[in-house]
C-alpha atoms as a PDB file:
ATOM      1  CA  UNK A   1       0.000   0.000   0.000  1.00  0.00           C
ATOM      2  CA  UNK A   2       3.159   2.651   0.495  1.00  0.00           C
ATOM      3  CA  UNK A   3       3.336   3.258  -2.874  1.00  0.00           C
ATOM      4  CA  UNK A   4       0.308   4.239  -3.868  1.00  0.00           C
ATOM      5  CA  UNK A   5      -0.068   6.296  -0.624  1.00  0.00           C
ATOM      6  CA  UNK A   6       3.295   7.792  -1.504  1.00  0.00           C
ATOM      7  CA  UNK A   7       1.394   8.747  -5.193  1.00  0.00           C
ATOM      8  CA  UNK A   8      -1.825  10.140  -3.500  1.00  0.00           C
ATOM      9  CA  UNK A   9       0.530  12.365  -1.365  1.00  0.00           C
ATOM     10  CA  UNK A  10       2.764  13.469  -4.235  1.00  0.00           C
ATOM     11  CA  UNK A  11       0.166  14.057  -6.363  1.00  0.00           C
ATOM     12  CA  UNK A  12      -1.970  15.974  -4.011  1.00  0.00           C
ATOM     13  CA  UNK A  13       0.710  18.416  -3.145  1.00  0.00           C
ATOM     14  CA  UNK A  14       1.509  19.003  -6.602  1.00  0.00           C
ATOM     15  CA  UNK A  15      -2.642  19.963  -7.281  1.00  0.00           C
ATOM     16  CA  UNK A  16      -2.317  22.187  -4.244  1.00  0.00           C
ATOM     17  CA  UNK A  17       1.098  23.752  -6.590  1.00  0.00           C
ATOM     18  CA  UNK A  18      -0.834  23.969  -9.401  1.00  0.00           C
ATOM     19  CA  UNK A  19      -3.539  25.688  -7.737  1.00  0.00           C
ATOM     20  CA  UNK A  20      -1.331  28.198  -5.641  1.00  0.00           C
ATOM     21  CA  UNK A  21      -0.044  28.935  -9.244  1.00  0.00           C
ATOM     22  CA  UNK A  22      -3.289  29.345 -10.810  1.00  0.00           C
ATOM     23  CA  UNK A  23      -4.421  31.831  -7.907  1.00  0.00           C
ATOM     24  CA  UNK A  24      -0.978  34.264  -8.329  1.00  0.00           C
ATOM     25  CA  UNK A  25      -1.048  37.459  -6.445  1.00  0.00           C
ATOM     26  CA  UNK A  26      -4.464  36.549  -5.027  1.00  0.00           C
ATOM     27  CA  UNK A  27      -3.500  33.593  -2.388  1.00  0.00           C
ATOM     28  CA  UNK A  28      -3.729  35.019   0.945  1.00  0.00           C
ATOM     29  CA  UNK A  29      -3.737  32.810   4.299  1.00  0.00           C
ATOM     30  CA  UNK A  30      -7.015  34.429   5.615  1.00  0.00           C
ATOM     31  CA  UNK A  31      -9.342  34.452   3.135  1.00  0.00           C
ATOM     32  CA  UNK A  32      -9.684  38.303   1.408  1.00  0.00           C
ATOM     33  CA  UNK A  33     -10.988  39.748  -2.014  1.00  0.00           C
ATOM     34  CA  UNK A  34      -8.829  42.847  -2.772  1.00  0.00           C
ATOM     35  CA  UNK A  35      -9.954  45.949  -5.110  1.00  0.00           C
ATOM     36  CA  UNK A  36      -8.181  44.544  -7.626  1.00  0.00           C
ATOM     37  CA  UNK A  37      -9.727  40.432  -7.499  1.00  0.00           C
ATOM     38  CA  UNK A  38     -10.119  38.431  -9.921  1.00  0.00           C
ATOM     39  CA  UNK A  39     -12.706  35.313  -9.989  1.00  0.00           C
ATOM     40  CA  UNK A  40     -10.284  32.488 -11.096  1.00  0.00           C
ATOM     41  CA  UNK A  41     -12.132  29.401 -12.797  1.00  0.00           C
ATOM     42  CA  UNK A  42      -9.139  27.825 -14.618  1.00  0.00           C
ATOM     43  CA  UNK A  43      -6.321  25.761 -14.289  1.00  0.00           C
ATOM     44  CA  UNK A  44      -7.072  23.451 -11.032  1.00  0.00           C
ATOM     45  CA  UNK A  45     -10.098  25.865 -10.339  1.00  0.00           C
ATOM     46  CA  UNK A  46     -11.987  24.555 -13.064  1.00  0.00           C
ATOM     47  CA  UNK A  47     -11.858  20.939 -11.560  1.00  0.00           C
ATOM     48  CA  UNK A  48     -13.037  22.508  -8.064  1.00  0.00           C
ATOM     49  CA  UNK A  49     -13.944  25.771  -6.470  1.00  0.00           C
ATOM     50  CA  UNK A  50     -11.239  24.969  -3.400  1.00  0.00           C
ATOM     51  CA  UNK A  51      -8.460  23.338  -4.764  1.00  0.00           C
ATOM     52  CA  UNK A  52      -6.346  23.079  -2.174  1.00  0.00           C
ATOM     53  CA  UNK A  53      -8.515  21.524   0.026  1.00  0.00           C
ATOM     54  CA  UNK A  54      -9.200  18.507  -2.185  1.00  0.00           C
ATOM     55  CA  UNK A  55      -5.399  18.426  -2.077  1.00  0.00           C
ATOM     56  CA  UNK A  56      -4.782  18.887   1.385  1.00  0.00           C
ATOM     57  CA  UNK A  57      -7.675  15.815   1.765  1.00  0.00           C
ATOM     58  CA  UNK A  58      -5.392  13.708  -0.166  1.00  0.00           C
ATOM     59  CA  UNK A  59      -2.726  14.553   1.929  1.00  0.00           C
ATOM     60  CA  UNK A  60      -4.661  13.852   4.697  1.00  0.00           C
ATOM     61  CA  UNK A  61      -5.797  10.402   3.315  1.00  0.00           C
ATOM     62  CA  UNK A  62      -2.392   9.398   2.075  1.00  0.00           C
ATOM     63  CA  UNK A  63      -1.018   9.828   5.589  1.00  0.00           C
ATOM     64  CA  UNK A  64      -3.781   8.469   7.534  1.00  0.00           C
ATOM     65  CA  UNK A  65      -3.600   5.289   5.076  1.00  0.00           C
ATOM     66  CA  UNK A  66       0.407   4.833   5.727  1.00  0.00           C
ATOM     67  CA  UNK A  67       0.867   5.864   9.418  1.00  0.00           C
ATOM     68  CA  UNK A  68      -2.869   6.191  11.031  1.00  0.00           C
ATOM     69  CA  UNK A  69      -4.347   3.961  13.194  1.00  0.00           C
ATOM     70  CA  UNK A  70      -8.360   3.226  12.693  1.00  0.00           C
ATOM     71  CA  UNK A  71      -9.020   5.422  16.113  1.00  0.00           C
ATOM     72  CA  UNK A  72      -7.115   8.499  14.142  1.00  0.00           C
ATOM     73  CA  UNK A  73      -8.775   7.986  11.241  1.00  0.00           C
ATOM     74  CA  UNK A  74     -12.233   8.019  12.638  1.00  0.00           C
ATOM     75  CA  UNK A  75     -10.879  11.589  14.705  1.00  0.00           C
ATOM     76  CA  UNK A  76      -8.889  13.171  11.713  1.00  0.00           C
ATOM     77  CA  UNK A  77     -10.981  12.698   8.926  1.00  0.00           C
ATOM     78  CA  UNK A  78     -14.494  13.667   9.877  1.00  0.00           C
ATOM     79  CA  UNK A  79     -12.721  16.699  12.009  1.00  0.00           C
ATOM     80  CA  UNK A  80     -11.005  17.694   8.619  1.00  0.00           C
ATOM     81  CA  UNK A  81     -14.119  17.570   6.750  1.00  0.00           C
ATOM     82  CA  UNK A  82     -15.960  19.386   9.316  1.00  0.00           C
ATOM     83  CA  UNK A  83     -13.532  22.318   9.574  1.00  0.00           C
ATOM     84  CA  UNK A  84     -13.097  22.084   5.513  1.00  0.00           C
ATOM     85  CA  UNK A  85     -17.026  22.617   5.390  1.00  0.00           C
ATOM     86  CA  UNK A  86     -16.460  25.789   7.830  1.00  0.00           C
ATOM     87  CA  UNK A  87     -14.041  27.686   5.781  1.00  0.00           C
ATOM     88  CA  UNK A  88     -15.626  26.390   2.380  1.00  0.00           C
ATOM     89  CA  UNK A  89     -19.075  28.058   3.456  1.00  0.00           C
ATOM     90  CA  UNK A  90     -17.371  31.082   4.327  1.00  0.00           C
ATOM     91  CA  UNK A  91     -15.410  31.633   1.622  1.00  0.00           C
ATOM     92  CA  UNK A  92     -18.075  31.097  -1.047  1.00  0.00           C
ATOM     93  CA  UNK A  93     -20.096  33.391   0.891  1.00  0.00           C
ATOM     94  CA  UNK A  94     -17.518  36.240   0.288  1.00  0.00           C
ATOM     95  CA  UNK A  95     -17.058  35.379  -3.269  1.00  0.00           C
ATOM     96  CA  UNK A  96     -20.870  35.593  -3.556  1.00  0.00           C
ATOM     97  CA  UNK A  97     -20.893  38.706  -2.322  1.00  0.00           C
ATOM     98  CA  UNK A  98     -17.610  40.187  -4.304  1.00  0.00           C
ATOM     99  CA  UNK A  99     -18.858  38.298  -7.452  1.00  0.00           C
ATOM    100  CA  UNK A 100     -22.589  38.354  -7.348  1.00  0.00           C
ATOM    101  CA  UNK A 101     -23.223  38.205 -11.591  1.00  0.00           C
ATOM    102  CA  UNK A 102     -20.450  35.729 -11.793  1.00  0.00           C
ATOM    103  CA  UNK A 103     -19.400  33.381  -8.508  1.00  0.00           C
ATOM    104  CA  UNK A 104     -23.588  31.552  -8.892  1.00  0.00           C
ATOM    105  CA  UNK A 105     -22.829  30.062 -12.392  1.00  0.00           C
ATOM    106  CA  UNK A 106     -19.586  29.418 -11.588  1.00  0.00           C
ATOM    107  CA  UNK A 107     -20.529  27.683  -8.089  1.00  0.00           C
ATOM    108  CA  UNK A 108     -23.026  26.022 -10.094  1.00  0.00           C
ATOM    109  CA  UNK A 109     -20.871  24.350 -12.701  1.00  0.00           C
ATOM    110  CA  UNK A 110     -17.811  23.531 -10.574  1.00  0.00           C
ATOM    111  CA  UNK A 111     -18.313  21.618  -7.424  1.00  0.00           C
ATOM    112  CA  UNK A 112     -16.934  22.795  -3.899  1.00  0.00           C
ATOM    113  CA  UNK A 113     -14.147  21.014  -3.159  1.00  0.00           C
ATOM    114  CA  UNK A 114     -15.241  16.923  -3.506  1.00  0.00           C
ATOM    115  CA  UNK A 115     -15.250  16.387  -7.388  1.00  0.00           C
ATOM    116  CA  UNK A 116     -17.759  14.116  -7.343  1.00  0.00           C
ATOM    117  CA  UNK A 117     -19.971  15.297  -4.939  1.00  0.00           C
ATOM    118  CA  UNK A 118     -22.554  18.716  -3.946  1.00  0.00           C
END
């Protein structure tokens, strides 16, 4: 199983690369629109609206997969997904409101953060 775990965790931090690189000048830490934002839907952003969280779950996974016992797994995972759900909510929630003609089609073509779910 270390291999692929050691793929899922390669591959997830280069998506979370890719997606720093698609969002240039406008990654903060704490989430922000300035003046001069921009609504990026391309690159890694066209697969989901929060690309580094799907990456940072796949992190997450790949870890809990190599080194995590089932007792971790049941804490880390649904306390990720919980605190994920958190931030997503509140950052779509500012796009809305900085992108209000644009950020609902958008939101409604490109899922939040789990490709293949709402």
């Amino acid at each position: 199983m270390l291999p692929a775990t050691v793929i899922l965790c390669l591959s997830s931090a280069a998506f979370a690369a890719h997606a720093l690189h698609d969002l240039g000048r406008h990654w903060r830490i704490q989430a922000v629109i300035t003046d001069d934002h921009e609504l990026i839907t391309t690159g890694a952003y066209s697969v989901v609206r929060h690309p580094v969280y799907l990456a940072l779950l796949g992190m997450l996974a790949g870890t809990l997969l190599t080194t995590g016992t089932p007792l971790v797994t049941l804490v880390a995972l649904p306390l990720y997904l919980a605190g994920t759900e958190i931030r997503v909510r509140a950052e779509d929630g500012l796009l809305q409101a900085s992108f209000p003609e644009s950020f609902p089609a958008y939101a409604a073509r490109v899922r939040g953060y789990l490709p293949f779910l709402r």
